[in-house]
PDB file of N, CA and C in Angstrom:
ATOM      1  N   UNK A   1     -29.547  35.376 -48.678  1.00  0.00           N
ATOM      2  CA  UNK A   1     -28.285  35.053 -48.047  1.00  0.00           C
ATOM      3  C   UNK A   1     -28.551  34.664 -46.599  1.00  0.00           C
ATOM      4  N   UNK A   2     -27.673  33.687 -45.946  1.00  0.00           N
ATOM      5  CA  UNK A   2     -28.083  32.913 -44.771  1.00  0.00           C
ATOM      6  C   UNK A   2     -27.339  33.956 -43.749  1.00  0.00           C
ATOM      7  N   UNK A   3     -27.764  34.021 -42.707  1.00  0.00           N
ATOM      8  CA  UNK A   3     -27.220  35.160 -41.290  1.00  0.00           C
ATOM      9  C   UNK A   3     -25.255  34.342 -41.142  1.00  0.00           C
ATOM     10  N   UNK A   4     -25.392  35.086 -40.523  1.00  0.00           N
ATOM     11  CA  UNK A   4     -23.583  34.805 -40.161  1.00  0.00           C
ATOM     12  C   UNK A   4     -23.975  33.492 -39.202  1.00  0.00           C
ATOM     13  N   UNK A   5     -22.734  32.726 -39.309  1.00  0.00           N
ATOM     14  CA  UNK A   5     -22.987  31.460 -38.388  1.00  0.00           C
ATOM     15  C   UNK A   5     -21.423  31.749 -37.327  1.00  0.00           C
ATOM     16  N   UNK A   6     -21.018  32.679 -37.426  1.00  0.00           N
ATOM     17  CA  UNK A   6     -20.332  32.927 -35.906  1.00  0.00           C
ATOM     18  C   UNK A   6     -20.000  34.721 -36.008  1.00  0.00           C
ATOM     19  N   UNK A   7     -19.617  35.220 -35.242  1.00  0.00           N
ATOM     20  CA  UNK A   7     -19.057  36.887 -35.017  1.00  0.00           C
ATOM     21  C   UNK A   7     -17.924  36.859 -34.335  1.00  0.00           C
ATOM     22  N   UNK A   8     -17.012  37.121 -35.169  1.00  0.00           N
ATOM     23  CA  UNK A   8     -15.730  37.541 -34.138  1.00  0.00           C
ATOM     24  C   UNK A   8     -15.010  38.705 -34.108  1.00  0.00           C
ATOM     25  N   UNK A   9     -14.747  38.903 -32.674  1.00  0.00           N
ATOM     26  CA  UNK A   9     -13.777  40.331 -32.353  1.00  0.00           C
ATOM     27  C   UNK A   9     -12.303  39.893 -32.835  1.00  0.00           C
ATOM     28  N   UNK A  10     -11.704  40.123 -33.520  1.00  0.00           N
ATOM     29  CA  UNK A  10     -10.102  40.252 -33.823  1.00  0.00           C
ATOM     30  C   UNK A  10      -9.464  40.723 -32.509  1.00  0.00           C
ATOM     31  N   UNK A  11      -9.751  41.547 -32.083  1.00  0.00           N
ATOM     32  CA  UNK A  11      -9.147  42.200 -31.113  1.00  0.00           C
ATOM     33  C   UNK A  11      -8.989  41.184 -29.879  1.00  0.00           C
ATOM     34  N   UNK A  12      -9.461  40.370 -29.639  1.00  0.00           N
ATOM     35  CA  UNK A  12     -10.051  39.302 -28.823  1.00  0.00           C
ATOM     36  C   UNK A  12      -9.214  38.058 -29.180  1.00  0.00           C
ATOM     37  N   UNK A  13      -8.743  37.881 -30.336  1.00  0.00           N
ATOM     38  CA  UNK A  13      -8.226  36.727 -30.717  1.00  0.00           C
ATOM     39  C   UNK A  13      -6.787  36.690 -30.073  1.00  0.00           C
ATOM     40  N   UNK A  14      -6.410  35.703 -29.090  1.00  0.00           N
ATOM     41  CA  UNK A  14      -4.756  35.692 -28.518  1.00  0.00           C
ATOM     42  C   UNK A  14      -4.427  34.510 -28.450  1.00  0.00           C
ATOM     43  N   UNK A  15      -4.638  33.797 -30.279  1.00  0.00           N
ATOM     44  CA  UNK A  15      -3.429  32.125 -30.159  1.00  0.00           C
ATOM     45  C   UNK A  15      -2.214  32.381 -29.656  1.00  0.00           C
ATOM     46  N   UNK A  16      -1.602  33.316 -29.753  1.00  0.00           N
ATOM     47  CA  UNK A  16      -0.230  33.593 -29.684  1.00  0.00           C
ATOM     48  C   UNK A  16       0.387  34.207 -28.457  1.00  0.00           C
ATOM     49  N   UNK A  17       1.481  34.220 -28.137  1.00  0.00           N
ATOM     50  CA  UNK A  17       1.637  35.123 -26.636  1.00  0.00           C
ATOM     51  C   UNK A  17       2.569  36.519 -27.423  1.00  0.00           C
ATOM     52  N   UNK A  18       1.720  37.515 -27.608  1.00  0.00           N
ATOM     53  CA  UNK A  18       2.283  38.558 -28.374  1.00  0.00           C
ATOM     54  C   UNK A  18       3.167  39.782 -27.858  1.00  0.00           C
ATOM     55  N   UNK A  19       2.758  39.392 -26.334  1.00  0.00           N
ATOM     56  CA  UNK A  19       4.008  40.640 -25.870  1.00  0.00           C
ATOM     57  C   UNK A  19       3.252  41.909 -25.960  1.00  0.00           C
ATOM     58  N   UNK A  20       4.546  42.791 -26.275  1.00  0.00           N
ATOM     59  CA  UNK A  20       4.181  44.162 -26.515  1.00  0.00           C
ATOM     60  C   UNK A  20       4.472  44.344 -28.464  1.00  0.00           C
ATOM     61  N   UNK A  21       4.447  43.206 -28.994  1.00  0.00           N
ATOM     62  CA  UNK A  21       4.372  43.612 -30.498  1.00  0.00           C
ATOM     63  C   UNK A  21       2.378  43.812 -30.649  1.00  0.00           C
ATOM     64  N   UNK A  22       1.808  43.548 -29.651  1.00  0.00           N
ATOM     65  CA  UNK A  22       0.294  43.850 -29.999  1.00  0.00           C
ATOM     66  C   UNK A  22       0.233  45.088 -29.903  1.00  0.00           C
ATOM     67  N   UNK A  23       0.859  45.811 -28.697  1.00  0.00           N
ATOM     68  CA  UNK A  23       0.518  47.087 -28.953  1.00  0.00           C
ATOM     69  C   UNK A  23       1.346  47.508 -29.924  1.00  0.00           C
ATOM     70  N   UNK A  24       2.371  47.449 -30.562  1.00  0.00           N
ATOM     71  CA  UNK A  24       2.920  47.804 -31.292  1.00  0.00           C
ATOM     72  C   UNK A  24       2.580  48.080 -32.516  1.00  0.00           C
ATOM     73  N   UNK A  25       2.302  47.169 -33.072  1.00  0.00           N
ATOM     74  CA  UNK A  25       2.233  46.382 -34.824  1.00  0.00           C
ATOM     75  C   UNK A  25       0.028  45.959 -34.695  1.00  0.00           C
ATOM     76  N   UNK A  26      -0.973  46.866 -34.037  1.00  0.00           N
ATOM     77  CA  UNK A  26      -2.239  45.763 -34.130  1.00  0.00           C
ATOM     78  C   UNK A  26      -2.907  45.563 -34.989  1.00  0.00           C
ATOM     79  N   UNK A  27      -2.586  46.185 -36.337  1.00  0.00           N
ATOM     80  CA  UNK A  27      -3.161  45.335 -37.804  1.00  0.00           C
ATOM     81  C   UNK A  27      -2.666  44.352 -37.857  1.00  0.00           C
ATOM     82  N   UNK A  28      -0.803  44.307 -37.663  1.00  0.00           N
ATOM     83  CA  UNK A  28      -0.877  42.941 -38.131  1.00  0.00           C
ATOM     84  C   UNK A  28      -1.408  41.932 -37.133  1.00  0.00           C
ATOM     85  N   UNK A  29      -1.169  41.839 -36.469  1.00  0.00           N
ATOM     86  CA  UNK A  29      -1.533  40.481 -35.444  1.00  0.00           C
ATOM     87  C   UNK A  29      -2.617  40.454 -35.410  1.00  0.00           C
ATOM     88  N   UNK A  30      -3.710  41.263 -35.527  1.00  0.00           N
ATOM     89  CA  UNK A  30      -4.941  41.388 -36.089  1.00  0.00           C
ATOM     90  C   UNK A  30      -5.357  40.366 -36.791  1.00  0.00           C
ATOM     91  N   UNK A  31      -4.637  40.652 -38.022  1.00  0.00           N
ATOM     92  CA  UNK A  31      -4.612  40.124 -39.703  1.00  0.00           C
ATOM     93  C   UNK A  31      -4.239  38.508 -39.196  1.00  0.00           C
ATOM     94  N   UNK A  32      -3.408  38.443 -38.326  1.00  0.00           N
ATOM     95  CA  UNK A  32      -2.656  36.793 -38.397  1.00  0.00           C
ATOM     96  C   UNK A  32      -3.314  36.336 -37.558  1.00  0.00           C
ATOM     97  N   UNK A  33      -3.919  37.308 -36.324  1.00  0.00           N
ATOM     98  CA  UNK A  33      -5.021  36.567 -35.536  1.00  0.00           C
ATOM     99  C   UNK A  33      -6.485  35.627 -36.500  1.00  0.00           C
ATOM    100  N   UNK A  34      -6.776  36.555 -37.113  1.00  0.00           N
ATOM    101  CA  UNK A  34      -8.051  36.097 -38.047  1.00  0.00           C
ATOM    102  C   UNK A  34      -7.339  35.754 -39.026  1.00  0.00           C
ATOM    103  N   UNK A  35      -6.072  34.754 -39.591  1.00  0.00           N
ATOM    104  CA  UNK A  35      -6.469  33.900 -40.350  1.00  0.00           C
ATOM    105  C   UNK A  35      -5.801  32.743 -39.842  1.00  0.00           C
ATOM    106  N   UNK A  36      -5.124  32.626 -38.823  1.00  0.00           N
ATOM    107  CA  UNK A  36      -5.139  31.355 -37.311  1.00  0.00           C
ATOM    108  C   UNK A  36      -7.256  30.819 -37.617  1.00  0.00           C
ATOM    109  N   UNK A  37      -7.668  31.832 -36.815  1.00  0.00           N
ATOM    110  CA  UNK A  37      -8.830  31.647 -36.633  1.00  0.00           C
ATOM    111  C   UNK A  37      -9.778  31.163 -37.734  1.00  0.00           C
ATOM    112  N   UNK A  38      -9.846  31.675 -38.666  1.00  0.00           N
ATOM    113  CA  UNK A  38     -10.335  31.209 -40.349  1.00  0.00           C
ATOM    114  C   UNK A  38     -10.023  29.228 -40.177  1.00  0.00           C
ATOM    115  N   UNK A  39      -8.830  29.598 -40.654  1.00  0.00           N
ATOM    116  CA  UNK A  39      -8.294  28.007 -40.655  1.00  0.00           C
ATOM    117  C   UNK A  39      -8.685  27.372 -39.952  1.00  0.00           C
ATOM    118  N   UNK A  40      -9.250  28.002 -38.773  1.00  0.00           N
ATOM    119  CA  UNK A  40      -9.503  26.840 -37.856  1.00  0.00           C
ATOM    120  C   UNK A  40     -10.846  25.804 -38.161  1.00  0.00           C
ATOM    121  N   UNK A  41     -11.470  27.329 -38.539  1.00  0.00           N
ATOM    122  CA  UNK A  41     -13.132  27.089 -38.978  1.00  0.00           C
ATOM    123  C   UNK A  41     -13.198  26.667 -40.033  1.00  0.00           C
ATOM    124  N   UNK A  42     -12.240  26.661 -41.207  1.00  0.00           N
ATOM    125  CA  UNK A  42     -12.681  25.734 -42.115  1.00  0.00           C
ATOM    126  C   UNK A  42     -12.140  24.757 -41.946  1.00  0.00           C
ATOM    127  N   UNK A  43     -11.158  23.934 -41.150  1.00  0.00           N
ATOM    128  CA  UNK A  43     -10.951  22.597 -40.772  1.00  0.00           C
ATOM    129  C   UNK A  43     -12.358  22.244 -40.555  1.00  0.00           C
ATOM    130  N   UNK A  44     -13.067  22.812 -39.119  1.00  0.00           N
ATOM    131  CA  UNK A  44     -13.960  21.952 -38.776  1.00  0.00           C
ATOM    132  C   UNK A  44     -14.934  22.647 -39.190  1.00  0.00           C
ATOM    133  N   UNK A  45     -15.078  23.285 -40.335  1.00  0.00           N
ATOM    134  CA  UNK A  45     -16.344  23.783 -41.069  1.00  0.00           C
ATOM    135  C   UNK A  45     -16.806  22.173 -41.875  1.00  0.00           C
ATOM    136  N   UNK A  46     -18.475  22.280 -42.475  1.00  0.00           N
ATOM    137  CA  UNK A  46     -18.731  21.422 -43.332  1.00  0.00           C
ATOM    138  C   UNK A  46     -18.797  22.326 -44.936  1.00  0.00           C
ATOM    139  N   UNK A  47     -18.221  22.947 -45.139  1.00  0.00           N
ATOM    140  CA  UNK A  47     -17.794  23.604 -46.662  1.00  0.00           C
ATOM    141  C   UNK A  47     -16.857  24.072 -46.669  1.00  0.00           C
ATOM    142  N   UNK A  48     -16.501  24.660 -47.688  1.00  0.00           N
ATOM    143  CA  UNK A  48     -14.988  24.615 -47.979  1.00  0.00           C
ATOM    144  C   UNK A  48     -14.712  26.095 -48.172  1.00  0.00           C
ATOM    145  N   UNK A  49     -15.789  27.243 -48.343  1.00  0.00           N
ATOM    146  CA  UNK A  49     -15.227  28.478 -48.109  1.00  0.00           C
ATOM    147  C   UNK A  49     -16.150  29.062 -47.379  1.00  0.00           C
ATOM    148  N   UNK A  50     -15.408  29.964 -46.444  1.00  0.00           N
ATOM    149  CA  UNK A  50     -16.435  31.440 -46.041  1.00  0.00           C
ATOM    150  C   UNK A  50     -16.694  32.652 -46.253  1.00  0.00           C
ATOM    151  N   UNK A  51     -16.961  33.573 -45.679  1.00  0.00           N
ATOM    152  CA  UNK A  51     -17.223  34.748 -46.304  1.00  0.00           C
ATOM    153  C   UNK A  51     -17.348  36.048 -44.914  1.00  0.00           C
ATOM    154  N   UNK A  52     -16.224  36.784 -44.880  1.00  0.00           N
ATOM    155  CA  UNK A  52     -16.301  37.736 -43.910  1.00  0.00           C
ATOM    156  C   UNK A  52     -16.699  38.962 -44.338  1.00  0.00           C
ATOM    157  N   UNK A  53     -17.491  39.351 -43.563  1.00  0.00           N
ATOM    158  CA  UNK A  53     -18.190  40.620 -43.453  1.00  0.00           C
ATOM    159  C   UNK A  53     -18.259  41.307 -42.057  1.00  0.00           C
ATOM    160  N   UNK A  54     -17.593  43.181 -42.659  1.00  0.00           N
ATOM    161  CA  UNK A  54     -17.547  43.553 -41.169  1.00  0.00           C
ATOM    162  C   UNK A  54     -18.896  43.503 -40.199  1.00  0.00           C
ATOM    163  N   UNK A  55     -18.992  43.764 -39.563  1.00  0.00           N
ATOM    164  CA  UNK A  55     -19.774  43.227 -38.523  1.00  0.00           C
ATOM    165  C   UNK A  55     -20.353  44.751 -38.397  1.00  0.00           C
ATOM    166  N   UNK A  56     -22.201  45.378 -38.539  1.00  0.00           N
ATOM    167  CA  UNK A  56     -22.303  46.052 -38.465  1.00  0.00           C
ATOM    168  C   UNK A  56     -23.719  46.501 -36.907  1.00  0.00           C
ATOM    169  N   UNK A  57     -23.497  47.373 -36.539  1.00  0.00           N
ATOM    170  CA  UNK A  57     -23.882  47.785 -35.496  1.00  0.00           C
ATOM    171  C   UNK A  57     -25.333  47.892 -35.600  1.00  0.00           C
ATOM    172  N   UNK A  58     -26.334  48.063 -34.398  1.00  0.00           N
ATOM    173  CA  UNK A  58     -28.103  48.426 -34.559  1.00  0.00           C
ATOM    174  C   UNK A  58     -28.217  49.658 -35.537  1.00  0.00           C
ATOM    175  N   UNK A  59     -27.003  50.934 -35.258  1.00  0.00           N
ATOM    176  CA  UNK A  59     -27.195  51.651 -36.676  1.00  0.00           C
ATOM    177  C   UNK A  59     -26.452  51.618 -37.746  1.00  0.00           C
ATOM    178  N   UNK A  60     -26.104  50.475 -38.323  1.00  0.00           N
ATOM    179  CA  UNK A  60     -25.819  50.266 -39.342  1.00  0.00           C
ATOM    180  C   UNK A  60     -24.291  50.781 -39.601  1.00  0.00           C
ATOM    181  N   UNK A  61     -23.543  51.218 -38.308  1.00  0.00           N
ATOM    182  CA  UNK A  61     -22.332  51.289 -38.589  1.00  0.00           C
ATOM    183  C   UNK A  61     -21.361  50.083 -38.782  1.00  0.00           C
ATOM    184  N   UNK A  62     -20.165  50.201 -39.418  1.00  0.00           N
ATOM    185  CA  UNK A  62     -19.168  48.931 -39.546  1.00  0.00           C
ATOM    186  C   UNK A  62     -18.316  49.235 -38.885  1.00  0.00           C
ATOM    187  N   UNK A  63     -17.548  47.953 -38.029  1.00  0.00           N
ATOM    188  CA  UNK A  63     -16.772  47.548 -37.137  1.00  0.00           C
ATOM    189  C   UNK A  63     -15.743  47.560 -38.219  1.00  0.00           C
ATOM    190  N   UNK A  64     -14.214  47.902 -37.870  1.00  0.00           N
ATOM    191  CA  UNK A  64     -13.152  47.659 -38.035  1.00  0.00           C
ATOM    192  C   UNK A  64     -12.114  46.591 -37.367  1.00  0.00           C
ATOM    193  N   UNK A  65     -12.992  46.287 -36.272  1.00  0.00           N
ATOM    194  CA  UNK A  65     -12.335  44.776 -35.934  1.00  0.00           C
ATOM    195  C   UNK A  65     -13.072  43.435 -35.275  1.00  0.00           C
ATOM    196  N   UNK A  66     -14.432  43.705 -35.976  1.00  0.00           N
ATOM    197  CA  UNK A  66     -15.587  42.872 -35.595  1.00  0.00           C
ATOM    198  C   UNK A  66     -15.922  41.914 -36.761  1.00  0.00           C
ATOM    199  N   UNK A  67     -16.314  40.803 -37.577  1.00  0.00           N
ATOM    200  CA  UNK A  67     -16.472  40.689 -38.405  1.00  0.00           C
ATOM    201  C   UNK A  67     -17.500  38.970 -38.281  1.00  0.00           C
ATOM    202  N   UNK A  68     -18.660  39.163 -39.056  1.00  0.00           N
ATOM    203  CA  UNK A  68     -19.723  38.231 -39.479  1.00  0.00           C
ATOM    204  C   UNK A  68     -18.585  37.173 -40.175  1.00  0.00           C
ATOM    205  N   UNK A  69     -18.986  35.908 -39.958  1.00  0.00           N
ATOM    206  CA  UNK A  69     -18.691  34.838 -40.567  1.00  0.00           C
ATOM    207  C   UNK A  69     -19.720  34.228 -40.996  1.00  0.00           C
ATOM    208  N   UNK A  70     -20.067  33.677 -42.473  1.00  0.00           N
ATOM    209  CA  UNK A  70     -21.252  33.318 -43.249  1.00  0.00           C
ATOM    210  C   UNK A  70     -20.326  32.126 -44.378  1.00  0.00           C
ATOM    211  N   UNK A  71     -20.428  30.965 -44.157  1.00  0.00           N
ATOM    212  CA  UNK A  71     -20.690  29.890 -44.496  1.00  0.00           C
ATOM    213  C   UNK A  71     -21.107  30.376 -46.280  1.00  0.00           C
ATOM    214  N   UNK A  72     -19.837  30.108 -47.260  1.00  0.00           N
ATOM    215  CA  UNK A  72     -20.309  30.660 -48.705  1.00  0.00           C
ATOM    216  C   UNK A  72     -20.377  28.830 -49.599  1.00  0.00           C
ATOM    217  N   UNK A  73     -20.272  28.949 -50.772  1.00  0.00           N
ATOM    218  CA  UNK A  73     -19.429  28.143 -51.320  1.00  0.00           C
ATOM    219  C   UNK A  73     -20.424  26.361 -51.071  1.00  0.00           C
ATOM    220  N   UNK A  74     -20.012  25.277 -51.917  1.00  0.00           N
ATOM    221  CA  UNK A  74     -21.028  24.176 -51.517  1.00  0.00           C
ATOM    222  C   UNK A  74     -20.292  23.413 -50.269  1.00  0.00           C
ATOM    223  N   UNK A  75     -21.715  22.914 -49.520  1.00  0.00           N
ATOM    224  CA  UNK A  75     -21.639  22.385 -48.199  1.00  0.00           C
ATOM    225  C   UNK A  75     -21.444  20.783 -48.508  1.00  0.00           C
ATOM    226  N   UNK A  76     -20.243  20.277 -48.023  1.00  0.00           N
ATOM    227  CA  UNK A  76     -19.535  19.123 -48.285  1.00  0.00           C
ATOM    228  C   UNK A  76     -20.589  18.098 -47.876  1.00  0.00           C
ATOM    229  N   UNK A  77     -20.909  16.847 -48.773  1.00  0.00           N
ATOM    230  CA  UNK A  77     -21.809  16.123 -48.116  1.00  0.00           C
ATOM    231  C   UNK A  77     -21.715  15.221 -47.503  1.00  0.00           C
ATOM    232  N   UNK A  78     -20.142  14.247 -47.734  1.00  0.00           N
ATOM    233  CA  UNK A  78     -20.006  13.243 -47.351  1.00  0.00           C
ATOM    234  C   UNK A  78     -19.053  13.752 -46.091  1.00  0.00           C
ATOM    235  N   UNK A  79     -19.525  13.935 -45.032  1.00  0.00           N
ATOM    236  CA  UNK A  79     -18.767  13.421 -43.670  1.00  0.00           C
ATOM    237  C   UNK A  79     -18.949  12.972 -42.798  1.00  0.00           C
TER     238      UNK A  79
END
């Protein structure tokens, strides 16, 4: 399997001007942050799906709002 081709913090993600519903509600905007962000990457991805994985630490712990992005699925040829 090929390494992640980007890492992103969710927590970090602010398309939106969220106010105080971030502190409020931060799964969801979380959740809608990273799939704003998804979409984005498979617009200007060259394949057509990816594959998130939490994002794990030097000891092997997993992030709950960190997550590997890895390029799955066949890589489009004609563009």
């Amino acid at each position: 399997m090929a390494g992640p081709v980007a890492t992103v913090d969710v927590g970090q993600l602010n398309t939106l001007n969220w106010g105080p519903v971030r502190a409020m509600f931060p799964s969801f905007v979380e959740e809608i942050e990273l799939a704003r962000y998804l979409k984005q990457v498979l617009a200007n991805a060259q394949c057509r799906t990816v594959q998130l994985e939490h994002h794990r630490d030097a000891s092997g712990v997993q992030s709950t709002h960190i997550y590997d992005i890895i390029y799955s699925g066949e890589h489009d040829q004609a563009k």
